[in-house]
C-alpha atoms as a PDB file:
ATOM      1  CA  UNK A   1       0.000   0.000   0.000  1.00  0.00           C
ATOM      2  CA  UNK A   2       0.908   2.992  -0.943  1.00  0.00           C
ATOM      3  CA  UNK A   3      -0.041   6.054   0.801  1.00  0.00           C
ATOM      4  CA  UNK A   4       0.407  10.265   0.288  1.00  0.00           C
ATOM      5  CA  UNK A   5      -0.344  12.215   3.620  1.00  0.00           C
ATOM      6  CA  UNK A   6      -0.954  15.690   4.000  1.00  0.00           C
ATOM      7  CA  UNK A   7       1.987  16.553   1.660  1.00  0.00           C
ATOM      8  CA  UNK A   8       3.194  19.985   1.364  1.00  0.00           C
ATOM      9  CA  UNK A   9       5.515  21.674  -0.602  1.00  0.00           C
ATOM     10  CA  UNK A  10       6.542  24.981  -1.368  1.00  0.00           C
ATOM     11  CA  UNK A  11       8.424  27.361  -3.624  1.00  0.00           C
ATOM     12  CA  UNK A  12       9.349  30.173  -1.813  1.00  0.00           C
ATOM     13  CA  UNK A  13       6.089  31.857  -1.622  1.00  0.00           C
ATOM     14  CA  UNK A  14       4.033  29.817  -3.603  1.00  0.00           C
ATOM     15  CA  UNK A  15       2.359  26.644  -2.333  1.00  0.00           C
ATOM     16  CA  UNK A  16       2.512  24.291  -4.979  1.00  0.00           C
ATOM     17  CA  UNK A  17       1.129  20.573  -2.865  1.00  0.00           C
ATOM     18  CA  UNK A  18      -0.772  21.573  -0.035  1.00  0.00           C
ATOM     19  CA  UNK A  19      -2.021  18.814   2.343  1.00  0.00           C
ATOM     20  CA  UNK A  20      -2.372  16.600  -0.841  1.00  0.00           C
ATOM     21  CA  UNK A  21      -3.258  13.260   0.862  1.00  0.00           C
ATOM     22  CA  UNK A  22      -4.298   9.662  -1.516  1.00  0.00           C
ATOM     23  CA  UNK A  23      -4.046   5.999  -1.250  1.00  0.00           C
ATOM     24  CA  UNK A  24      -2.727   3.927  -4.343  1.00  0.00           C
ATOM     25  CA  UNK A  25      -3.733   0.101  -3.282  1.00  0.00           C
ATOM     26  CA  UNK A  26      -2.166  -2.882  -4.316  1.00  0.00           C
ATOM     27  CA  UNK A  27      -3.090  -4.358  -7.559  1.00  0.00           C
ATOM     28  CA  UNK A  28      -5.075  -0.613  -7.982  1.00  0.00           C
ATOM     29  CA  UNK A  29      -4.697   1.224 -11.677  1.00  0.00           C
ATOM     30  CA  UNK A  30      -4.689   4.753  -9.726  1.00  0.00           C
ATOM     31  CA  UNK A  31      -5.092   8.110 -12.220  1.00  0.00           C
ATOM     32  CA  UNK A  32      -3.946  11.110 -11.529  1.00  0.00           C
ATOM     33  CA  UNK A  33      -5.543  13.941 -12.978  1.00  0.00           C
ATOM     34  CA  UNK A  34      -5.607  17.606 -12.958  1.00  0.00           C
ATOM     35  CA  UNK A  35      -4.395  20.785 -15.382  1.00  0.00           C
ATOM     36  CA  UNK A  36      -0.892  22.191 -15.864  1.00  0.00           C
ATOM     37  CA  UNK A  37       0.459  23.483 -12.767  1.00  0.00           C
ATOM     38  CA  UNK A  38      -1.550  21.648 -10.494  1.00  0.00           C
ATOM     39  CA  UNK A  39       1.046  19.773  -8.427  1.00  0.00           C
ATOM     40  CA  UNK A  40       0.762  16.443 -10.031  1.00  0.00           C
ATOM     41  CA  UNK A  41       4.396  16.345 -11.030  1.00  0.00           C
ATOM     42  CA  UNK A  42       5.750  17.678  -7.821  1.00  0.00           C
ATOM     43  CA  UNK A  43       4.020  15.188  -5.863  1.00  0.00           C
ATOM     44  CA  UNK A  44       5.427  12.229  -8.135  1.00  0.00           C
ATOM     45  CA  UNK A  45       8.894  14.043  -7.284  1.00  0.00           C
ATOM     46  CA  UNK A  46       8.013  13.559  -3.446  1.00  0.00           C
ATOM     47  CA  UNK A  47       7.109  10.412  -3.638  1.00  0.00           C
ATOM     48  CA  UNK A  48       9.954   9.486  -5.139  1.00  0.00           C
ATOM     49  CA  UNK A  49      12.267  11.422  -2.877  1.00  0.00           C
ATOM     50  CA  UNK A  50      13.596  13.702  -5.646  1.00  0.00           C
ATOM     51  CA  UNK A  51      12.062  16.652  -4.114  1.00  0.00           C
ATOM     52  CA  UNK A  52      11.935  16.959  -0.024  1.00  0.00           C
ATOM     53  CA  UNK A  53       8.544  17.613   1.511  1.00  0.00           C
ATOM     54  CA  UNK A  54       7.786  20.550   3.583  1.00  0.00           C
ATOM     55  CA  UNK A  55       5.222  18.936   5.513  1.00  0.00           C
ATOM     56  CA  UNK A  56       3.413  15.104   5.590  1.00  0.00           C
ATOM     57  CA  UNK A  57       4.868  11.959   4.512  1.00  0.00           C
ATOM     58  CA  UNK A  58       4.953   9.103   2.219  1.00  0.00           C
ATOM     59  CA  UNK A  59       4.426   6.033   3.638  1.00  0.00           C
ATOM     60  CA  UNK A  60       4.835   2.728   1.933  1.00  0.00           C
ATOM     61  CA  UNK A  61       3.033  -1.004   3.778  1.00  0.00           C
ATOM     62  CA  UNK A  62       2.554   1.596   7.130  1.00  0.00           C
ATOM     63  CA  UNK A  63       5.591   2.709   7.691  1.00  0.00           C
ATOM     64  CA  UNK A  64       7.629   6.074   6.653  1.00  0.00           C
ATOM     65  CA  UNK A  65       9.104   5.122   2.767  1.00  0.00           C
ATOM     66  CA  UNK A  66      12.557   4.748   3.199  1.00  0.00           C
ATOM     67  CA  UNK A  67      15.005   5.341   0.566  1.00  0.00           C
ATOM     68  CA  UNK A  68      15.440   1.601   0.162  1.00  0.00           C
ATOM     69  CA  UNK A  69      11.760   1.231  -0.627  1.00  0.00           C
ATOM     70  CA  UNK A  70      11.513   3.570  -3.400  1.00  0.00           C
ATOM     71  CA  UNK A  71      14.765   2.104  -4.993  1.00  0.00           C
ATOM     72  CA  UNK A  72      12.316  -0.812  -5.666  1.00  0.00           C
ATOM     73  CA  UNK A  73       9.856   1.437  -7.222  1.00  0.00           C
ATOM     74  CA  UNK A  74       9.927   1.936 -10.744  1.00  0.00           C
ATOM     75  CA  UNK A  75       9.307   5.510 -11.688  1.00  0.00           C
ATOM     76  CA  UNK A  76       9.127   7.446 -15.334  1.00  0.00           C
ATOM     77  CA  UNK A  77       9.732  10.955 -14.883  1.00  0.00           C
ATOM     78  CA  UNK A  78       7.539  13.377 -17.598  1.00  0.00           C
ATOM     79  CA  UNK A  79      11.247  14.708 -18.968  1.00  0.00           C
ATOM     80  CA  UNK A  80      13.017  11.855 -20.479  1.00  0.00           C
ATOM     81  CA  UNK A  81      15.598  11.444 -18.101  1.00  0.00           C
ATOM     82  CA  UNK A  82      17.370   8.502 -20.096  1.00  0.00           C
ATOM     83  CA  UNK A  83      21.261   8.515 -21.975  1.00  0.00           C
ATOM     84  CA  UNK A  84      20.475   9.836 -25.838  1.00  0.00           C
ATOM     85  CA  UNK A  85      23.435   8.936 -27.329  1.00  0.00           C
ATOM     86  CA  UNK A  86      24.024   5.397 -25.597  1.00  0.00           C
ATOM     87  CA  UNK A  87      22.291   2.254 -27.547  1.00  0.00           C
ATOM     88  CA  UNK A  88      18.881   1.390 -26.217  1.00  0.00           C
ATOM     89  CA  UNK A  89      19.276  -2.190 -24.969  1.00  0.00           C
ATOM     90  CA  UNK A  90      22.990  -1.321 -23.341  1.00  0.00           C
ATOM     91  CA  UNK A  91      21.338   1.039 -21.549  1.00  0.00           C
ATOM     92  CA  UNK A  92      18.184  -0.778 -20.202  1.00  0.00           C
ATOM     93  CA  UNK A  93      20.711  -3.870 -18.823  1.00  0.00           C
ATOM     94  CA  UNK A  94      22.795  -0.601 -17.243  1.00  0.00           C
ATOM     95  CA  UNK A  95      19.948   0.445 -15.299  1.00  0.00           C
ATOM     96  CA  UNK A  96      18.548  -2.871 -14.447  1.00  0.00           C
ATOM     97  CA  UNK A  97      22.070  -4.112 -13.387  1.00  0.00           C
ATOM     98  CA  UNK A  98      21.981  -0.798 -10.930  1.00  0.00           C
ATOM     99  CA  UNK A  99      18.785  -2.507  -9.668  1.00  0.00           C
ATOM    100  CA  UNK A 100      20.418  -5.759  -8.731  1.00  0.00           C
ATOM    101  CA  UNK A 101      19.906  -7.868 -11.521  1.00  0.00           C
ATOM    102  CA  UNK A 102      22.311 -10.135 -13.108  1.00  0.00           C
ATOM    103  CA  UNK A 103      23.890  -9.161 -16.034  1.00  0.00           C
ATOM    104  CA  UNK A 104      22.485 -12.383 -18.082  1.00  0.00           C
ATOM    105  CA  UNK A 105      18.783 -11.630 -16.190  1.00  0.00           C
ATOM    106  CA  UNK A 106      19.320  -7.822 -16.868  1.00  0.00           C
ATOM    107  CA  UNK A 107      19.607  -8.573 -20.878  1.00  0.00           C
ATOM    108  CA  UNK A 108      16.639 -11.022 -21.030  1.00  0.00           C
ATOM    109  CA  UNK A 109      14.420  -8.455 -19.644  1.00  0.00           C
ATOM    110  CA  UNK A 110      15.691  -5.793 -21.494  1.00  0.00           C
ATOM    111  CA  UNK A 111      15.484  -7.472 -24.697  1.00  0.00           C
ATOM    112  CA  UNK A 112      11.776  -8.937 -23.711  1.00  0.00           C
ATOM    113  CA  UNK A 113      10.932  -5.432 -23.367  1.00  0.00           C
ATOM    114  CA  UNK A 114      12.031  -4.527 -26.252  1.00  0.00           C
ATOM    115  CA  UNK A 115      10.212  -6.922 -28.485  1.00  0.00           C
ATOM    116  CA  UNK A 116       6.991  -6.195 -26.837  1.00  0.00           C
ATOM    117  CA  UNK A 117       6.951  -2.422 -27.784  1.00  0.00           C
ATOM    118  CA  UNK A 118       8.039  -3.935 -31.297  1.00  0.00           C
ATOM    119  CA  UNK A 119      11.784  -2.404 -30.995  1.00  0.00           C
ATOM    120  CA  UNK A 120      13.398  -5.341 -30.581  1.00  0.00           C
ATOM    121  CA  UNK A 121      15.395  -3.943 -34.218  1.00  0.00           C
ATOM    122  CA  UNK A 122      16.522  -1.157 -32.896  1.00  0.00           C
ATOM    123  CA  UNK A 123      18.090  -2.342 -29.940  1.00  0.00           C
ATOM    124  CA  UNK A 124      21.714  -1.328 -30.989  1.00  0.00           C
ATOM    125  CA  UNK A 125      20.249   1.885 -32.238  1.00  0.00           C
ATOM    126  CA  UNK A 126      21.718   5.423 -30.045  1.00  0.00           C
ATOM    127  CA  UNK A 127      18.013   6.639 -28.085  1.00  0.00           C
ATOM    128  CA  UNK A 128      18.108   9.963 -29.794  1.00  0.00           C
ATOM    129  CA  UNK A 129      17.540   8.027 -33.397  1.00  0.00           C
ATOM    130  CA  UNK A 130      14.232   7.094 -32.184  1.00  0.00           C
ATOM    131  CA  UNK A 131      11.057   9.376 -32.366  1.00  0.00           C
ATOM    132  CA  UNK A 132       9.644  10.608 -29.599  1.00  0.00           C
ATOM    133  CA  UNK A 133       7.151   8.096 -29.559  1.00  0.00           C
ATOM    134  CA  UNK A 134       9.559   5.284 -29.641  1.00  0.00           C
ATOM    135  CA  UNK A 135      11.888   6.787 -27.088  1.00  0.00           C
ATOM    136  CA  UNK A 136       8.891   7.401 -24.679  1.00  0.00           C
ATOM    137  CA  UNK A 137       8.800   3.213 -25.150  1.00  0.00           C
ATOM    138  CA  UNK A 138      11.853   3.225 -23.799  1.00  0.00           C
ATOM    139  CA  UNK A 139      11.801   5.189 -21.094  1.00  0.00           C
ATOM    140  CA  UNK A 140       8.812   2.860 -19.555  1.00  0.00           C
ATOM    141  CA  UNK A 141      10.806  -0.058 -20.365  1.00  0.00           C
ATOM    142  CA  UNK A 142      13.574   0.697 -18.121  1.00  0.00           C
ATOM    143  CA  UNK A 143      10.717   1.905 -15.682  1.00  0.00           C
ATOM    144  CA  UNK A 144       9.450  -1.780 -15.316  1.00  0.00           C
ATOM    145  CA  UNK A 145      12.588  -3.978 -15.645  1.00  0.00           C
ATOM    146  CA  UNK A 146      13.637  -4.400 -12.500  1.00  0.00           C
ATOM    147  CA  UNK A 147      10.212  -5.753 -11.348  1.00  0.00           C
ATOM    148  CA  UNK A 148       8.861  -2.881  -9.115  1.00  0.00           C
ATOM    149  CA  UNK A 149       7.416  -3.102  -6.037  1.00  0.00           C
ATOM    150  CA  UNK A 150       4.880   0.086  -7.023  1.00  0.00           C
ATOM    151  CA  UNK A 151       4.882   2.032 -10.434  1.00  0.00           C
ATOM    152  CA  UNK A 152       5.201   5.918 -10.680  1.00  0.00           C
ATOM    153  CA  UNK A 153       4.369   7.072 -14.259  1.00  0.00           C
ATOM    154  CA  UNK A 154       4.196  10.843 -15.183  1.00  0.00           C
ATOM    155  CA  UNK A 155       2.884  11.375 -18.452  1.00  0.00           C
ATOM    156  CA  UNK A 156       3.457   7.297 -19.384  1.00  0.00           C
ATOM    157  CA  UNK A 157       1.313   7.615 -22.741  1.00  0.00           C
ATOM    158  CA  UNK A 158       2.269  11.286 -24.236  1.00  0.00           C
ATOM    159  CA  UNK A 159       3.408  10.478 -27.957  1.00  0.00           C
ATOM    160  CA  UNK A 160       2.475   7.115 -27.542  1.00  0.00           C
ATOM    161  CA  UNK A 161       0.386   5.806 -31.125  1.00  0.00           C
ATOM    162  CA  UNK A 162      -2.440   4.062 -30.530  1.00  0.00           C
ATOM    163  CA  UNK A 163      -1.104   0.448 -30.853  1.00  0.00           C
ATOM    164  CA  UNK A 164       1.788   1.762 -28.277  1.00  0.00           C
ATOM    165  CA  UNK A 165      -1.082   2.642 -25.972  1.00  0.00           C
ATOM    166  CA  UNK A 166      -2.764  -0.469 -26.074  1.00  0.00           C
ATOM    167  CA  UNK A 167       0.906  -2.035 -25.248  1.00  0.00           C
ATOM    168  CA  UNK A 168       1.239   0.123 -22.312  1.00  0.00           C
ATOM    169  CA  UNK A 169      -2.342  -0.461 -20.881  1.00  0.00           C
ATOM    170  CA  UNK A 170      -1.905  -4.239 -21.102  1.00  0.00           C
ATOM    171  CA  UNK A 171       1.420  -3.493 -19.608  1.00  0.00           C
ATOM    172  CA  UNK A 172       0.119  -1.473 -16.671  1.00  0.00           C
ATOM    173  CA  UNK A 173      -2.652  -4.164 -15.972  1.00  0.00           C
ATOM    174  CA  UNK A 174      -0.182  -7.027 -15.998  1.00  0.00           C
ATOM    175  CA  UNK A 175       1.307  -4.880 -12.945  1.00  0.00           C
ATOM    176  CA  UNK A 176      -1.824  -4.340 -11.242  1.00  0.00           C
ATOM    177  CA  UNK A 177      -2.365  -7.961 -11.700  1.00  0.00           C
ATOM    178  CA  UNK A 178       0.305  -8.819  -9.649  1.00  0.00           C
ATOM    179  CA  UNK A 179      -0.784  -6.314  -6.613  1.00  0.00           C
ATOM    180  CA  UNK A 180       1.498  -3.861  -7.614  1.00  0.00           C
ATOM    181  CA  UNK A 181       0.149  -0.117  -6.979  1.00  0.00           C
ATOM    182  CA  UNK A 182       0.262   1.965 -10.071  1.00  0.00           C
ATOM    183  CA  UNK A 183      -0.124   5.834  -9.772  1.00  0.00           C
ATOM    184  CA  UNK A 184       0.037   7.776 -13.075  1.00  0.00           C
ATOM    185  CA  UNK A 185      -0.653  11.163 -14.790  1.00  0.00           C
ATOM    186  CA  UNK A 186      -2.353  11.841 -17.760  1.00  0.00           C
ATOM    187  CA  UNK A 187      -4.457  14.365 -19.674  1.00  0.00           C
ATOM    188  CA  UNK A 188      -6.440  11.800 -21.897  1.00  0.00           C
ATOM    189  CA  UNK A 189      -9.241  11.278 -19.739  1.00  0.00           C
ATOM    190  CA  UNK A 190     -10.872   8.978 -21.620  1.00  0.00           C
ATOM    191  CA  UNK A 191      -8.090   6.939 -21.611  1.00  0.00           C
ATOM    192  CA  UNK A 192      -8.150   7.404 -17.826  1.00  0.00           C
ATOM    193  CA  UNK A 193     -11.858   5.790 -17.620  1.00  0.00           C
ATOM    194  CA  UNK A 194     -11.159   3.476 -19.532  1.00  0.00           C
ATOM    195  CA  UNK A 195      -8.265   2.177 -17.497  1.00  0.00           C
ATOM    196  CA  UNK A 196      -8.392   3.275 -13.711  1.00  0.00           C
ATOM    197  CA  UNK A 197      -9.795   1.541 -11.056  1.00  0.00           C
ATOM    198  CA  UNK A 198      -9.317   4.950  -9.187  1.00  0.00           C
ATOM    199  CA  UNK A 199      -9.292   8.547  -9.595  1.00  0.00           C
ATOM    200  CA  UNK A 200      -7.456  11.765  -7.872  1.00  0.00           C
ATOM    201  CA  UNK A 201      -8.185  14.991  -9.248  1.00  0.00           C
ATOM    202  CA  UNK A 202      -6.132  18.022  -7.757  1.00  0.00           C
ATOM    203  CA  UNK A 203      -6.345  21.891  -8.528  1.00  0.00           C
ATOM    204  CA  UNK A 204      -4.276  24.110  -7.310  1.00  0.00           C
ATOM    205  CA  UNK A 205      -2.111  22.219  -5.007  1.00  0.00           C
ATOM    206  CA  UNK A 206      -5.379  20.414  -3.480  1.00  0.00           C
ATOM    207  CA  UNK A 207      -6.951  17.568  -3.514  1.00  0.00           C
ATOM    208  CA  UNK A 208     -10.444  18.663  -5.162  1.00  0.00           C
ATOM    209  CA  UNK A 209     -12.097  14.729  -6.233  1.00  0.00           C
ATOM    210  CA  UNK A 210     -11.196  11.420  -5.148  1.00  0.00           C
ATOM    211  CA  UNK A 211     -12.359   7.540  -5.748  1.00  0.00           C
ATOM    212  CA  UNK A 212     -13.805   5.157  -8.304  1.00  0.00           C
ATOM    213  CA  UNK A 213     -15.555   6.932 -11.446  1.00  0.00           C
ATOM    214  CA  UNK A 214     -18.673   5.301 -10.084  1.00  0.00           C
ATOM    215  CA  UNK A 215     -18.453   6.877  -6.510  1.00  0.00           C
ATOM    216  CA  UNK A 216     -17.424  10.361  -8.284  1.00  0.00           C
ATOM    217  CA  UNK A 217     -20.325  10.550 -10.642  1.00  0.00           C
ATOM    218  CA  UNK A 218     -23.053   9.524  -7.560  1.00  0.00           C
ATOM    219  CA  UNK A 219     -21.466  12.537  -5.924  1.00  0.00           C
ATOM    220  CA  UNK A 220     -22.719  14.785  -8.856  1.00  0.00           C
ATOM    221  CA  UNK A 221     -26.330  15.799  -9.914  1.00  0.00           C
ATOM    222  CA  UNK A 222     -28.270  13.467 -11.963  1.00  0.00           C
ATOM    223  CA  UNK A 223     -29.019  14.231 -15.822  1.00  0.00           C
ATOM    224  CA  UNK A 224     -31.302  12.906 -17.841  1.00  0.00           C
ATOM    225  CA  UNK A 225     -31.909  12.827 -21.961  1.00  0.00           C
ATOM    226  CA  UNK A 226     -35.272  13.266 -22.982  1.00  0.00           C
ATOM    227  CA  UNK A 227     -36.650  13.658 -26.185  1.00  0.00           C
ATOM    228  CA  UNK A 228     -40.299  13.947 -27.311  1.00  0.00           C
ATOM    229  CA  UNK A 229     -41.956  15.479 -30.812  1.00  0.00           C
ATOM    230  CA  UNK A 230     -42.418  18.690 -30.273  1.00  0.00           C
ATOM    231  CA  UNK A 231     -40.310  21.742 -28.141  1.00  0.00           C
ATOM    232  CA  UNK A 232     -39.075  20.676 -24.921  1.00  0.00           C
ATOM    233  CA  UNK A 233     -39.493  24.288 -23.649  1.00  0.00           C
ATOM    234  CA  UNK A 234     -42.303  23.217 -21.157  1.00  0.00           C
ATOM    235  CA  UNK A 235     -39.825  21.820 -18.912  1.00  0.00           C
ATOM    236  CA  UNK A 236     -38.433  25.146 -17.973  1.00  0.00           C
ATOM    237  CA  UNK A 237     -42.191  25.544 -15.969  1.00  0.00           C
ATOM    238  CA  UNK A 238     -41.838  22.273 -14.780  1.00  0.00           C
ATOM    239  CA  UNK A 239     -41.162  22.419 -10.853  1.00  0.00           C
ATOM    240  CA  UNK A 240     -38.661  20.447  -9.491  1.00  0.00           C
ATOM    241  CA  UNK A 241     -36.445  20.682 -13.243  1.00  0.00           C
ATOM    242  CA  UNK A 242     -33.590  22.424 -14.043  1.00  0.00           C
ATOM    243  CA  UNK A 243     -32.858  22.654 -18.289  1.00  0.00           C
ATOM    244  CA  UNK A 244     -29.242  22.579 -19.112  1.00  0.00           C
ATOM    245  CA  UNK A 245     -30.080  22.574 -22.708  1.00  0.00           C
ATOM    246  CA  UNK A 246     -32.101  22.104 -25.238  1.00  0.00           C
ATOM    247  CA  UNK A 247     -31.543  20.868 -29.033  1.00  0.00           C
ATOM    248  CA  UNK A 248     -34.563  20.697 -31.079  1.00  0.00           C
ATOM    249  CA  UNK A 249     -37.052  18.329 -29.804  1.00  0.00           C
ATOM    250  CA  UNK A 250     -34.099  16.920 -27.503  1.00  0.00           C
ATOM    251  CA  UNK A 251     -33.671  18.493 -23.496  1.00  0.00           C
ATOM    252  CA  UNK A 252     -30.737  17.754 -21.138  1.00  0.00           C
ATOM    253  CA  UNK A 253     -32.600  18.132 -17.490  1.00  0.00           C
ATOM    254  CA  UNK A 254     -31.427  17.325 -13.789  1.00  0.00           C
ATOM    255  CA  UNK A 255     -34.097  16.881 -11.529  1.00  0.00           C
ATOM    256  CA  UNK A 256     -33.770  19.282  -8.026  1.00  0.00           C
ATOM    257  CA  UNK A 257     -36.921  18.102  -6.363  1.00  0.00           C
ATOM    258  CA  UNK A 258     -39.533  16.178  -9.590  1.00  0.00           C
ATOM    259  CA  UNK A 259     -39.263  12.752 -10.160  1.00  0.00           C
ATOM    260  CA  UNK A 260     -38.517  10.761 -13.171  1.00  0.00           C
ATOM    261  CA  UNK A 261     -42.296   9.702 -13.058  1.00  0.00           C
ATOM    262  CA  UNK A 262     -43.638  12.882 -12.663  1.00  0.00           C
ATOM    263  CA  UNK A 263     -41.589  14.408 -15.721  1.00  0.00           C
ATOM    264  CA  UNK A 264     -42.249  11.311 -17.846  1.00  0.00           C
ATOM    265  CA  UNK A 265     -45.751  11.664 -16.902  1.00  0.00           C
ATOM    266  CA  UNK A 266     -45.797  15.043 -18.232  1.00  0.00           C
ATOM    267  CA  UNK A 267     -43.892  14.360 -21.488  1.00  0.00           C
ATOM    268  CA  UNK A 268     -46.687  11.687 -22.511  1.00  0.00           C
ATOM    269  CA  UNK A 269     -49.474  13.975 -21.829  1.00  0.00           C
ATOM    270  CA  UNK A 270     -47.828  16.494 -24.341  1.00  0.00           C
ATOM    271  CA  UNK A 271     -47.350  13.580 -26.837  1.00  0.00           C
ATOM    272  CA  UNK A 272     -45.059  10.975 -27.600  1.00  0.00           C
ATOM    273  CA  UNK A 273     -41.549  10.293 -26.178  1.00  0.00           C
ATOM    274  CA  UNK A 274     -38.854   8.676 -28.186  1.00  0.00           C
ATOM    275  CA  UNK A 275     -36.232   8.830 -25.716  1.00  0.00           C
ATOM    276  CA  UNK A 276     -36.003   9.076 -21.716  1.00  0.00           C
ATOM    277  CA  UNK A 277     -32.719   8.008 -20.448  1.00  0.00           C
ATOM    278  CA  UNK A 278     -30.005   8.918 -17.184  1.00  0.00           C
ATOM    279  CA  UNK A 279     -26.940  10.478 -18.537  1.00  0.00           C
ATOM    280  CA  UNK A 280     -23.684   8.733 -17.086  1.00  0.00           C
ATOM    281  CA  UNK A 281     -21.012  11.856 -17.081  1.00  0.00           C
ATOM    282  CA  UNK A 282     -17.880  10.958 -18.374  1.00  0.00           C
ATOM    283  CA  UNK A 283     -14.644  11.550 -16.384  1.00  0.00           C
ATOM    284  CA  UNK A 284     -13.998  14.793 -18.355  1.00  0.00           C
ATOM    285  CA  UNK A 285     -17.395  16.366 -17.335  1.00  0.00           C
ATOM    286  CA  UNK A 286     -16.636  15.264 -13.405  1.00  0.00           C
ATOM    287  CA  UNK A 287     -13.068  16.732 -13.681  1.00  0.00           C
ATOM    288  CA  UNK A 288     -14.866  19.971 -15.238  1.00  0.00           C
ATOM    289  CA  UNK A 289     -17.633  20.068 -12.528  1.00  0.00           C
ATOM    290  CA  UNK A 290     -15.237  19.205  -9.454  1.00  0.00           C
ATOM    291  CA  UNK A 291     -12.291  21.765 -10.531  1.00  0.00           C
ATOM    292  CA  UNK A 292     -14.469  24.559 -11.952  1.00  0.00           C
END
């Protein structure tokens, strides 16, 4: 288990993490979500014990996490921190030898790696021949090849192609498979949905939405579809309705005190209705609604 609490961190003035607190379970796909600037990267850095914490802790199985605990993490930073002019499989079995491995373990892996993100021919190849895309590869290769005890990804899928993404998805739920917590950034929220078992949304420095998609969109107001023949405009008199819009013969209503019966009710009495239905918000709508 991994676990954030109350961490704070500053830049002289500013307050860039402020009592940012989280759980990432084992065997949890856990997103992290929020806009430019919002602390997401800093906290990574904390967790990781790049950057020192002003206040809180990180705590890994219930105890303070020790600089021997996050050597066994595996962590991709959002600035490709790897060697650009050094081949790409020499230096995975570098970095995985740094990790402990054997040097005959250490190539297996790396070379494993690389044939699953289909660069197994340009293992001899200097990193800064690669695109982006393929270099990003890379960089989460030598992320997972010493087997990590909890995974750390900033950014894992930016310039990823879409084949590259399902790669790294099936990657990151091998991982979870095995009870290994996975924390990691993104801005493609619908790639978030699809993928994450959990969800922390932060704004300014602060922890503004936490917990399964499911528990974040009961926490918001209900919407409903409804579509009949003529002009929905009747629902604006309706008590107990709040329009949020209206398209033609098609309304987008949340319901402050009516129930679905009563507006239903209504709707057939003013003719026939082709469509009545609850609106599930996507991840993108609850990250608009909860950091607005």
């Amino acid at each position: 288990m991994l676990e954030v609490a109350q961490l704070l961190r500053r830049f002289g003035d500013k307050v860039a993490v402020d009592a940012v607190s989280f759980t990432v379970a084992p065997g949890a796909l856990t997103g992290f979500v929020g806009g430019n600037g919002a602390g997401k990267t800093t906290t990574m850095r904390m967790i990781m014990g790049v950057l020192a914490a002003h206040g809180g802790e990180v705590r890994w199985d219930g105890h303070p996490a020790t600089a021997l605990d996050r050597r066994a993490f595996g962590y991709m930073p959002e600035e490709r921190g790897l060697y650009p002019k050094q081949p790409v499989l020499d230096q995975l079995v570098y970095l995985a030898r740094l990790r402990g491995l054997g040097a005959a373990e250490a190539k297996a892996r790396a070379a494993g790696l690389l044939d699953r993100f289909r660069l197994g021919s340009r293992s001899k190849d200097k990193l800064e021949s690669l695109s982006l895309g393929n270099q990003q590869r890379v960089q989460i290769a030598a992320a997972v090849i010493a087997e990590p005890t909890a995974l750390i990804l900033d950014e894992p899928f930016s310039g990823l192609d879409p084949v590259a993404v399902d790669s790294m998805a099936e990657l990151l739920r091998e991982y979870a498979g095995q009870g290994v917590p996975v924390l990691f950034s993104s801005h493609q929220l619908d790639l978030v949905e699809r993928l994450c078992d959990q969800l922390v949304i932060l704004a300014g420095g602060r922890v503004v939405g936490q917990g399964s998609v499911e528990s974040l969109r009961a926490n918001g107001a209900a919407r409903y579809r409804l579509v009949g023949d003529g002009d929905p405009g009747w629902l604006r008199e309706l008590a107990g309705v709040r329009v949020v819009q209206t398209n033609g013969s098609a309304a987008v209503l949340e319901l402050t005190g009516a129930t679905t019966d009563a507006v239903l009710t209504e709707a057939l009495a003013r003719g026939s209705v082709r469509e009545f239905a609850e609106l599930r918000p996507t991840v993108a709508e609850i990250y608009r609604e909860v950091t607005a």
